[in-house]
Each structure stands twice: as structure tokens, then as C-alpha cells.
N, C-alpha and C. Protein backbone atom coordinates (compact mmCIF):
# COMPACT_ATOMS: atom_id res chain seq x y z
N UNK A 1 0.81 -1.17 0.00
CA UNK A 1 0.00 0.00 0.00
C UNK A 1 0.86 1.24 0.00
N UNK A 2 0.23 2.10 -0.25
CA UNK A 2 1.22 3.76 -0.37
C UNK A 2 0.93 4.20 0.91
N UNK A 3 2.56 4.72 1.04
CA UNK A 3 2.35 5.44 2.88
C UNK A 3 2.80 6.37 2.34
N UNK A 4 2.53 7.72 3.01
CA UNK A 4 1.83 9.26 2.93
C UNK A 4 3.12 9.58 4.15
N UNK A 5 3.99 9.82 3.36
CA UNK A 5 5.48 10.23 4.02
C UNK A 5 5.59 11.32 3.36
N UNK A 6 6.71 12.12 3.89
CA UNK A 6 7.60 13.30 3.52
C UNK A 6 8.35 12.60 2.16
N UNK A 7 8.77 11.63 1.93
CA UNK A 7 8.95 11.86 0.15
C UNK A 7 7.90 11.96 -0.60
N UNK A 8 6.45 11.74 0.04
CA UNK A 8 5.46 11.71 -1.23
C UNK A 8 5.25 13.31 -0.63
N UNK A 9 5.06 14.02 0.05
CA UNK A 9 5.35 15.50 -0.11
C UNK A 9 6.87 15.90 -0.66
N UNK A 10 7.93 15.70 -0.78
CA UNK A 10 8.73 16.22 -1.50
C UNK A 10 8.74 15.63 -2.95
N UNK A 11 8.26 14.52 -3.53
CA UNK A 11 7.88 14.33 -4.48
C UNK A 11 6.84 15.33 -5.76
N UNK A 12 6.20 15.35 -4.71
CA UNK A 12 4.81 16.40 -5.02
C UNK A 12 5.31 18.18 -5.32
N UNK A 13 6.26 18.29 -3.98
CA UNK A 13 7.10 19.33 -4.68
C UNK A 13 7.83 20.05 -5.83
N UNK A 14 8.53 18.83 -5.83
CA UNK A 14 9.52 18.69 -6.91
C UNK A 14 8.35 18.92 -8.26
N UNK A 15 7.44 17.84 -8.34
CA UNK A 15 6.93 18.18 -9.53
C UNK A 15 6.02 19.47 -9.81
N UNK A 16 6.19 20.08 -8.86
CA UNK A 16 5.24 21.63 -8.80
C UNK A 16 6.51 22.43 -9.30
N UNK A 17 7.28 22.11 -8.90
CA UNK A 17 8.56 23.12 -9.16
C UNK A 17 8.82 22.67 -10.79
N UNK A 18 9.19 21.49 -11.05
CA UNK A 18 9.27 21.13 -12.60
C UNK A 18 8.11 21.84 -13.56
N UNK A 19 6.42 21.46 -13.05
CA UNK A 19 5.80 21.90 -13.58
C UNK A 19 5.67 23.85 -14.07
N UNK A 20 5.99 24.12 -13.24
CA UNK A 20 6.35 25.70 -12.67
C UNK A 20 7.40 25.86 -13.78
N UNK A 21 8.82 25.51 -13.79
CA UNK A 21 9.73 25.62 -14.71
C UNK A 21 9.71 25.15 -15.95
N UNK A 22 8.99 24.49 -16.57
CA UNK A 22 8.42 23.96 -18.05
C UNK A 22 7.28 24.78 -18.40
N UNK A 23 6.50 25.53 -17.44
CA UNK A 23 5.55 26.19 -17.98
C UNK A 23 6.56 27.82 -18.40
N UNK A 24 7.11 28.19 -17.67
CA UNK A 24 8.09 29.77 -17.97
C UNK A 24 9.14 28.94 -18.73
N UNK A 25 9.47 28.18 -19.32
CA UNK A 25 10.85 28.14 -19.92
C UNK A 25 10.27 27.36 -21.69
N UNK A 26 9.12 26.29 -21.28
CA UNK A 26 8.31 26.15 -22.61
C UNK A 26 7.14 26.55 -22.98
N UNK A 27 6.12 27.12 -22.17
CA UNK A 27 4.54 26.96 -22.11
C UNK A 27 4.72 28.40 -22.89
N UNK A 28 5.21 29.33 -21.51
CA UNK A 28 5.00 30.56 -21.38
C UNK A 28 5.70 31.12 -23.16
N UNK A 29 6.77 30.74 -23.62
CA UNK A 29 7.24 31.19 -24.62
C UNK A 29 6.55 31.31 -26.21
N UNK A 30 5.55 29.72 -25.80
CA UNK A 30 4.83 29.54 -26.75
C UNK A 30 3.37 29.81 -27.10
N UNK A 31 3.44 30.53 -25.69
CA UNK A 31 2.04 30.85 -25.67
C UNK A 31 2.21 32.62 -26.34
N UNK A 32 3.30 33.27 -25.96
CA UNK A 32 3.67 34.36 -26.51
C UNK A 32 4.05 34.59 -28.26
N UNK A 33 4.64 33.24 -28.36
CA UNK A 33 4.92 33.32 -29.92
C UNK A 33 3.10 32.74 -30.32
N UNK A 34 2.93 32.46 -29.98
CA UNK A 34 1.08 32.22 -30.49
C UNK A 34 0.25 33.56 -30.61
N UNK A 35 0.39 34.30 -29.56
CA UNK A 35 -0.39 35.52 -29.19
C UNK A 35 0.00 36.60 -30.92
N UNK A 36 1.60 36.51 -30.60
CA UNK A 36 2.16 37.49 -31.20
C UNK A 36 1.57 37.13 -32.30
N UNK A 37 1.87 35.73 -33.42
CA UNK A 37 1.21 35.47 -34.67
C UNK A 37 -0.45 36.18 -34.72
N UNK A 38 -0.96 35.78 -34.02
CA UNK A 38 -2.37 35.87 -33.93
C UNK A 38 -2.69 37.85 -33.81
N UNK A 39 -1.34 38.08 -33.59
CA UNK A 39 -1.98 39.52 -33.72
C UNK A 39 -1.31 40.41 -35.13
N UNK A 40 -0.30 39.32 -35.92
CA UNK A 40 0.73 39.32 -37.15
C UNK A 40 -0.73 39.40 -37.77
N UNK A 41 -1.46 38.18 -37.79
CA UNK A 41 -2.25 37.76 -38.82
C UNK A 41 -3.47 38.87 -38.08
N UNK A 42 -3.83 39.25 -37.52
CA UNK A 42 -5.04 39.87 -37.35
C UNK A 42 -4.97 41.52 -38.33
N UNK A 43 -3.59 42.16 -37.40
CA UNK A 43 -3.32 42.90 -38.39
C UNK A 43 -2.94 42.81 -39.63
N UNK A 44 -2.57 41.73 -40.35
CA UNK A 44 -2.52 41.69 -41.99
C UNK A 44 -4.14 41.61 -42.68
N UNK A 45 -4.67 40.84 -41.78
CA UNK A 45 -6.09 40.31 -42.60
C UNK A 45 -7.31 41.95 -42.18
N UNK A 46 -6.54 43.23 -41.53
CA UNK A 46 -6.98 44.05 -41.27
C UNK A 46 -6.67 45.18 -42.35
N UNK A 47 -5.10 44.88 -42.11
CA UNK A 47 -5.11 45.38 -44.02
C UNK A 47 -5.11 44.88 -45.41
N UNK A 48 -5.29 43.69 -45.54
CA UNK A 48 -5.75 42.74 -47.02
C UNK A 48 -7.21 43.27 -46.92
N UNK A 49 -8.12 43.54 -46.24
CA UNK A 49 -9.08 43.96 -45.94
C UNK A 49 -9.44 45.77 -46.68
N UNK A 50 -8.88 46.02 -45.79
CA UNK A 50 -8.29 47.49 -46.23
C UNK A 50 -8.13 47.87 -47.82
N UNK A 51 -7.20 46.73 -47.94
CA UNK A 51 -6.66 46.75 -49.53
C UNK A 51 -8.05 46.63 -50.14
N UNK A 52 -8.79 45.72 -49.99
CA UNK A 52 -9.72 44.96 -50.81
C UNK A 52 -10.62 45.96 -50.89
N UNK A 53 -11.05 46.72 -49.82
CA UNK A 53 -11.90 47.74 -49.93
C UNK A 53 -11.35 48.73 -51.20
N UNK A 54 -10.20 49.20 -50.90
CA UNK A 54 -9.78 50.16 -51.92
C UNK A 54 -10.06 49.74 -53.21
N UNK A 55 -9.72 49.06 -53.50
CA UNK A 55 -9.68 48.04 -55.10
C UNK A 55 -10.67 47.87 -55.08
N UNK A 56 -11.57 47.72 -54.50
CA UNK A 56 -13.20 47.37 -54.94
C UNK A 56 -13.73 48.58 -55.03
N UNK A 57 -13.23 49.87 -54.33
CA UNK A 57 -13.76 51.26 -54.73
C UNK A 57 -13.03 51.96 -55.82
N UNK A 58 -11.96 51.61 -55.98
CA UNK A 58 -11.34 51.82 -57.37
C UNK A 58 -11.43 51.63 -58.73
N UNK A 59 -12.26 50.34 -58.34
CA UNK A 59 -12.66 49.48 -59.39
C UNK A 59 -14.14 49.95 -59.58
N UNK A 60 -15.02 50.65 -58.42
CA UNK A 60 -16.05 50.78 -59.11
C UNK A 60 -16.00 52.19 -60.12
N UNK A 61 -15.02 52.99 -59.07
CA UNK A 61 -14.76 54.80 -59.82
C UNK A 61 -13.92 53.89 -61.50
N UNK A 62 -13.68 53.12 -61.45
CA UNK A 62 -12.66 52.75 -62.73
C UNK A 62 -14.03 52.70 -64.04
N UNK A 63 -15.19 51.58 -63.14
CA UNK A 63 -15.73 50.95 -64.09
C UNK A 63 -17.11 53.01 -64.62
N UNK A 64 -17.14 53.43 -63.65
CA UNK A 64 -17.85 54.35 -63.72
C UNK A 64 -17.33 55.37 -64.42
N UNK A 65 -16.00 55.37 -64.62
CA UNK A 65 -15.18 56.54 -65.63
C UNK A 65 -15.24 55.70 -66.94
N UNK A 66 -15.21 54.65 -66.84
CA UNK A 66 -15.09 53.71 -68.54
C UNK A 66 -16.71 54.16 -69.00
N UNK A 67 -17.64 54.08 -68.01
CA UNK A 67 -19.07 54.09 -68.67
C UNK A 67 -19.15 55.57 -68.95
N UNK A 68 -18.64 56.71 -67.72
CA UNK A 68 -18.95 58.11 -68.62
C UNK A 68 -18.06 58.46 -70.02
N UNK A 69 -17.22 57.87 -70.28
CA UNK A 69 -16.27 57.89 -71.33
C UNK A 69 -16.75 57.63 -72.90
N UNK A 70 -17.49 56.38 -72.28
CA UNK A 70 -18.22 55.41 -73.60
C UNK A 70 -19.15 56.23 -73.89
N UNK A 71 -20.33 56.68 -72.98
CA UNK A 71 -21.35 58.15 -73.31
C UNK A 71 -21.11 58.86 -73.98
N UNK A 72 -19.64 59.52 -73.40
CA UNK A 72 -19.43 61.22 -74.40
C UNK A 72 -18.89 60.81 -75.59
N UNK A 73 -18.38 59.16 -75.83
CA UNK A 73 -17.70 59.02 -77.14
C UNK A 73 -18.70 58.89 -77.66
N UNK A 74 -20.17 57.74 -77.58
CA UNK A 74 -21.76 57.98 -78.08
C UNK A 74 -21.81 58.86 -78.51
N UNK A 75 -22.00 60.05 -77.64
CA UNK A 75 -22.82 61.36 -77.47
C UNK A 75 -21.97 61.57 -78.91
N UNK A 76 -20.36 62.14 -78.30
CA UNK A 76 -19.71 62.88 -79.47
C UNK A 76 -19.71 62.27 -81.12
N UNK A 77 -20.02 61.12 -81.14
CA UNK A 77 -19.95 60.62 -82.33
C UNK A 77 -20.94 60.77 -83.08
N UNK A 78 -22.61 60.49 -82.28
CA UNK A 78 -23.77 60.96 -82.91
C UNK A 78 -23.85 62.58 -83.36
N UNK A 79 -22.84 63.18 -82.41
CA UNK A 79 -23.06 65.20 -82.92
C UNK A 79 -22.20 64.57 -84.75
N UNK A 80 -21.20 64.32 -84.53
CA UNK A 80 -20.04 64.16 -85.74
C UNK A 80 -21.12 63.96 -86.54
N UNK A 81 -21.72 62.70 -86.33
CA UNK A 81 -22.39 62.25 -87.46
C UNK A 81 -23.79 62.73 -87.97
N UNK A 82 -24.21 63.71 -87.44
CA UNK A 82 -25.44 64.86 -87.58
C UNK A 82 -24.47 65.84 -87.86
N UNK A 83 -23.54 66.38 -87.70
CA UNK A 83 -22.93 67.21 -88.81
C UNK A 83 -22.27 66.94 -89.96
N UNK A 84 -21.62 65.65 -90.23
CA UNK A 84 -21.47 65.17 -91.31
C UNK A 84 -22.57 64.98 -92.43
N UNK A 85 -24.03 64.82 -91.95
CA UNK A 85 -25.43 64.74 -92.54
C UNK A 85 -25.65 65.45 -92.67
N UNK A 86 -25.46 66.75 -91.76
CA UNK A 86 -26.17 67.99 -92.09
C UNK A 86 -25.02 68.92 -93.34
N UNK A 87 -23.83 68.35 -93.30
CA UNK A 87 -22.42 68.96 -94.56
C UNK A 87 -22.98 68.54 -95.55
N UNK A 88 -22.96 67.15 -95.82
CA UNK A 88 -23.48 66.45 -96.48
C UNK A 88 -24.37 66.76 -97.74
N UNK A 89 -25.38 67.30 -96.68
CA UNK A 89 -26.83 67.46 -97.19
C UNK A 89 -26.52 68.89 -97.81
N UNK A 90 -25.52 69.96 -97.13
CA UNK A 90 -25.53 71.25 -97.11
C UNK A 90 -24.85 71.17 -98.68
N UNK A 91 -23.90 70.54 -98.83
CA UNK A 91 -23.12 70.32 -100.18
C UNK A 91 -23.53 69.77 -101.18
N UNK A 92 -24.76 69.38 -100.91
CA UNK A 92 -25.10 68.12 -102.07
C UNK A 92 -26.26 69.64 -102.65
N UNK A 93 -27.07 70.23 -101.87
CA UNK A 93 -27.67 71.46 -101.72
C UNK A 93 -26.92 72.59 -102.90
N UNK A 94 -25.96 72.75 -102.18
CA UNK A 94 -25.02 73.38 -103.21
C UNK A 94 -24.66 73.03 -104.75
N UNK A 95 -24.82 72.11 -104.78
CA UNK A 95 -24.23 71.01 -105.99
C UNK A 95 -24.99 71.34 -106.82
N UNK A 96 -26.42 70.90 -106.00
CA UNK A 96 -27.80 70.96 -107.21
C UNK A 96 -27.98 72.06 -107.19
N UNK A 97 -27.47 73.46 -106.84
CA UNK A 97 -27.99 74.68 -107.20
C UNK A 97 -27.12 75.16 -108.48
N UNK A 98 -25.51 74.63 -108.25
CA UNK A 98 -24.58 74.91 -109.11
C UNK A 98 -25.03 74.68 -110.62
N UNK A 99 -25.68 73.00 -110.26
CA UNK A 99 -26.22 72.41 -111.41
C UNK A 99 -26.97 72.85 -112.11
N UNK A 100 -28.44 73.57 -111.41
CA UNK A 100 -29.45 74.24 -111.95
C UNK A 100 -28.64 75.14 -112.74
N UNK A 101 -28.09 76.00 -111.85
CA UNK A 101 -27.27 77.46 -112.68
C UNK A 101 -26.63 77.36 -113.38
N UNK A 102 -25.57 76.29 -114.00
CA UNK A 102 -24.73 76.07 -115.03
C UNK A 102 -25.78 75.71 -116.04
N UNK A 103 -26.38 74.68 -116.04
CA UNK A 103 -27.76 73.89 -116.73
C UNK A 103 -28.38 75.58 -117.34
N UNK A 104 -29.12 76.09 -116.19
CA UNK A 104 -29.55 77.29 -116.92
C UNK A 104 -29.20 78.39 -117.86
N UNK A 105 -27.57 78.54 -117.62
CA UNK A 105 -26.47 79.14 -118.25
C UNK A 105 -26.23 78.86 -119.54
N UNK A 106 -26.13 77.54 -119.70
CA UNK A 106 -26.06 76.50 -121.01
C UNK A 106 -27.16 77.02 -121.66
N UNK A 107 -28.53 76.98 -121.21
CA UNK A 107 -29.79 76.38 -121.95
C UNK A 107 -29.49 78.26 -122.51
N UNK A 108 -29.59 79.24 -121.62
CA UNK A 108 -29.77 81.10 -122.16
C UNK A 108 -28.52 80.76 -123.51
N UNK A 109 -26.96 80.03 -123.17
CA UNK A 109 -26.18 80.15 -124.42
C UNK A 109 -26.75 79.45 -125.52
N UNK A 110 -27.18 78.24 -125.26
CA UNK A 110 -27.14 77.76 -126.75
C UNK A 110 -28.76 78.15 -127.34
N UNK A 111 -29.77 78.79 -126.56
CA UNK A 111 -30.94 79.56 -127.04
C UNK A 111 -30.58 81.15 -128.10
N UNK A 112 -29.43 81.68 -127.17
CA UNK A 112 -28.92 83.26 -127.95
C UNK A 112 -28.34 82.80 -129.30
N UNK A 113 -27.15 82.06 -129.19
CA UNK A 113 -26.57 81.04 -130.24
C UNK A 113 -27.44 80.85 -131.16
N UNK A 114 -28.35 79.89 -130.88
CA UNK A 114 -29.91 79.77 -131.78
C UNK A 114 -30.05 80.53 -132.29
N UNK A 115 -30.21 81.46 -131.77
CA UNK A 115 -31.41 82.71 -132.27
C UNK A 115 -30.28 83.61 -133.50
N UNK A 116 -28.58 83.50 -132.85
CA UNK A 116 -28.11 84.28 -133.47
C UNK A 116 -28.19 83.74 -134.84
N UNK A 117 -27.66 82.37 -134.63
CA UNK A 117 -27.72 81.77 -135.90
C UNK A 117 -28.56 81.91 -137.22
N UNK A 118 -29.88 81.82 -136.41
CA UNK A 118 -31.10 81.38 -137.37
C UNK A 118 -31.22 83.34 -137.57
N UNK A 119 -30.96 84.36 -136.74
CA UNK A 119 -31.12 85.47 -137.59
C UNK A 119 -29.74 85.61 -138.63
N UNK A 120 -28.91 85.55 -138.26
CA UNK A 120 -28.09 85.12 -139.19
C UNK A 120 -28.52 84.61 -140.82
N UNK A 121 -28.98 83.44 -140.82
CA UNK A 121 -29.53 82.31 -141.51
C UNK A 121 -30.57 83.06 -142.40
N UNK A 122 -31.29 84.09 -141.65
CA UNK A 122 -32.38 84.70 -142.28
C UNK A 122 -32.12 85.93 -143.04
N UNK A 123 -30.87 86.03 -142.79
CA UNK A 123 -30.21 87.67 -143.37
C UNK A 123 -30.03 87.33 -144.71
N UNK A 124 -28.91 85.29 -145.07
CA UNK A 124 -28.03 85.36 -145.83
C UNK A 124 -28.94 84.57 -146.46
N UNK A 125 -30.07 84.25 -145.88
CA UNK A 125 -31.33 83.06 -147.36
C UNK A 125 -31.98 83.93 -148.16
N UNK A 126 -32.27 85.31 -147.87
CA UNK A 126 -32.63 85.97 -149.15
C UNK A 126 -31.83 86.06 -150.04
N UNK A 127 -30.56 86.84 -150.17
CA UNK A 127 -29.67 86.50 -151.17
C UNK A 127 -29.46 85.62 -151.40
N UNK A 128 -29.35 84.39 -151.17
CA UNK A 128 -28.76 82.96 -151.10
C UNK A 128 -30.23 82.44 -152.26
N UNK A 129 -31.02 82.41 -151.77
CA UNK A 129 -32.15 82.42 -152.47
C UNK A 129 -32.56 82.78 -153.96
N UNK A 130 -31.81 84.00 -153.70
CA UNK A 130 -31.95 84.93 -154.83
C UNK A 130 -30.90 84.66 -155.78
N UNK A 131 -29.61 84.07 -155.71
CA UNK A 131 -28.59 83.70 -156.40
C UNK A 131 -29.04 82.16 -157.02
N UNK A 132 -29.56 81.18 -156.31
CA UNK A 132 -30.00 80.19 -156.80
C UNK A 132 -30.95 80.35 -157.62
N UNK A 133 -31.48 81.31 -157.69
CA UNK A 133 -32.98 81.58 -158.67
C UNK A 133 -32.43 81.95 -159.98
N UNK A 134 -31.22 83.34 -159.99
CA UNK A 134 -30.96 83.98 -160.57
C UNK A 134 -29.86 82.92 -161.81
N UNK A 135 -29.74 81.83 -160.61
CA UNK A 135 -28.61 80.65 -161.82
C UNK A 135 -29.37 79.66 -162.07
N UNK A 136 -30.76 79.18 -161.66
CA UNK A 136 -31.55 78.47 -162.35
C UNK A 136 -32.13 79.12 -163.97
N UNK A 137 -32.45 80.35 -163.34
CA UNK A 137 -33.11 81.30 -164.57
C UNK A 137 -31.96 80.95 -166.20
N UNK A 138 -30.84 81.12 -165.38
CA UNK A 138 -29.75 81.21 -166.56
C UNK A 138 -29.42 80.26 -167.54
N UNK A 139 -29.45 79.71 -166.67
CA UNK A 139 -29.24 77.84 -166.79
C UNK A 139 -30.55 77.47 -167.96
N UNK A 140 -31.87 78.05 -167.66
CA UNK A 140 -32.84 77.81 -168.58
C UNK A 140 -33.10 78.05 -169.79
């Protein structure tokens, strides 16, 4: 049977004292290198956090400058192309007026022309007339 002597109290000692010295020489060290990680990683995952926020607000001002961008290039391209329609139209405008007016220009020349001609024509058929008569007569 176990008898309850002064070595089973200095036994009991001893291992309070061991226990005591393994807890400050291993426990205690590792319980500090634990703490410390745990506050490594708290503060990183406080700023990966951080980060993530930024980049996700960056990314929305990013995606929101690409969409006002694409608008004013819309916008500006539909003005271009309503003034290109409206040049367009303005020149083609022009064209057919040029046309009329040259066209009309033509038609007054070769009408005066005409006219000069055929008075012309009417000056030189009486004599002309009159010479063919006058060499038929002869001829007879």
C-alpha cells in the first residue's frame, strides 16, 4: 500500500517546481509566440481587408469613368455624325444649285446662239435664195 510520508510531499514538490519551470521556460514562450502570430495575422487580414476595400472602390470609380467615357464618345460621335449629314446634305444642296445654274447658263447660251444663228440664216437666205434663182433662170 502507499504510505503518505515526507517523500510523497517532496515528491509532489519537486513536480510543482518542474511543472512551474516547463511552464516559464516552454509553455509561457509559446504561448507568446502564439499571441504574437495571432496579432501578425489579425493585423494583416486588417489590411488585405483594407486593400480589398480600396480596389473594390477603385474598381467601381474605374468601371464608372469607362461608362462616362463610352457616353461622351456615343454622345460625341452621334453630334459628328449629324454634322457630317447635315455637310453632307448642305453640299449636295449646293451642288444641285450649281447644277441648276450652269444647266440654266447652257440652256440662255445655246438659245442666244440659236437665235443668233437662225437670224443670221435669215439675213443670208434671201440672197442665197436669190442667187439660186438667178442661176436656175440662166441655166434655162
Amino acid at each position: 500500500m502507499i504510505e503518505l510520508n515526507i517523500t510523497l510531499l517532496i515528491q509532489l514538490i519537486n513536480f510543482l517546481i518542474a511543472l512551474i519551470g516547463i511552464n516559464y521556460i516552454l509553455v509561457q514562450p509559446i504561448r507568446n509566440s502564439i499571441y504574437q502570430r495571432q496579432q501578425v495575422f489579425s493585423s494583416k487580414e486588417v489590411y488585405i481587408s483594407e486593400l480589398t476595400h480600396q480596389v473594390n472602390k477603385d474598381l467601381l470609380q474605374y468601371e464608372f469613368i469607362i461608362t462616362k467615357t463610352k457616353e461622351e464618345a456615343i454622345s460625341y460621335y452621334k453630334h459628328e455624325q449629324e454634322n457630317t449629314e447635315r455637310l453632307k446634305n448642305t453640299m449636295l444642296n449646293e451642288a444641285q444649285e450649281e447644277a441648276k445654274k450652269q444647266t440654266k447658263e447652257t440652256q440662255i447660251t445655246i438659245m442666244t446662239e440659236a437665235q443668233d444663228a437662225k437670224q443670221l440664216l435669215e439675213k443670208e437666205i434671201v440672197p442665197f435664195a436669190h442667187n439660186i434663182v438667178t442661176n436656175l433662170l440662166k441655166n434655162v
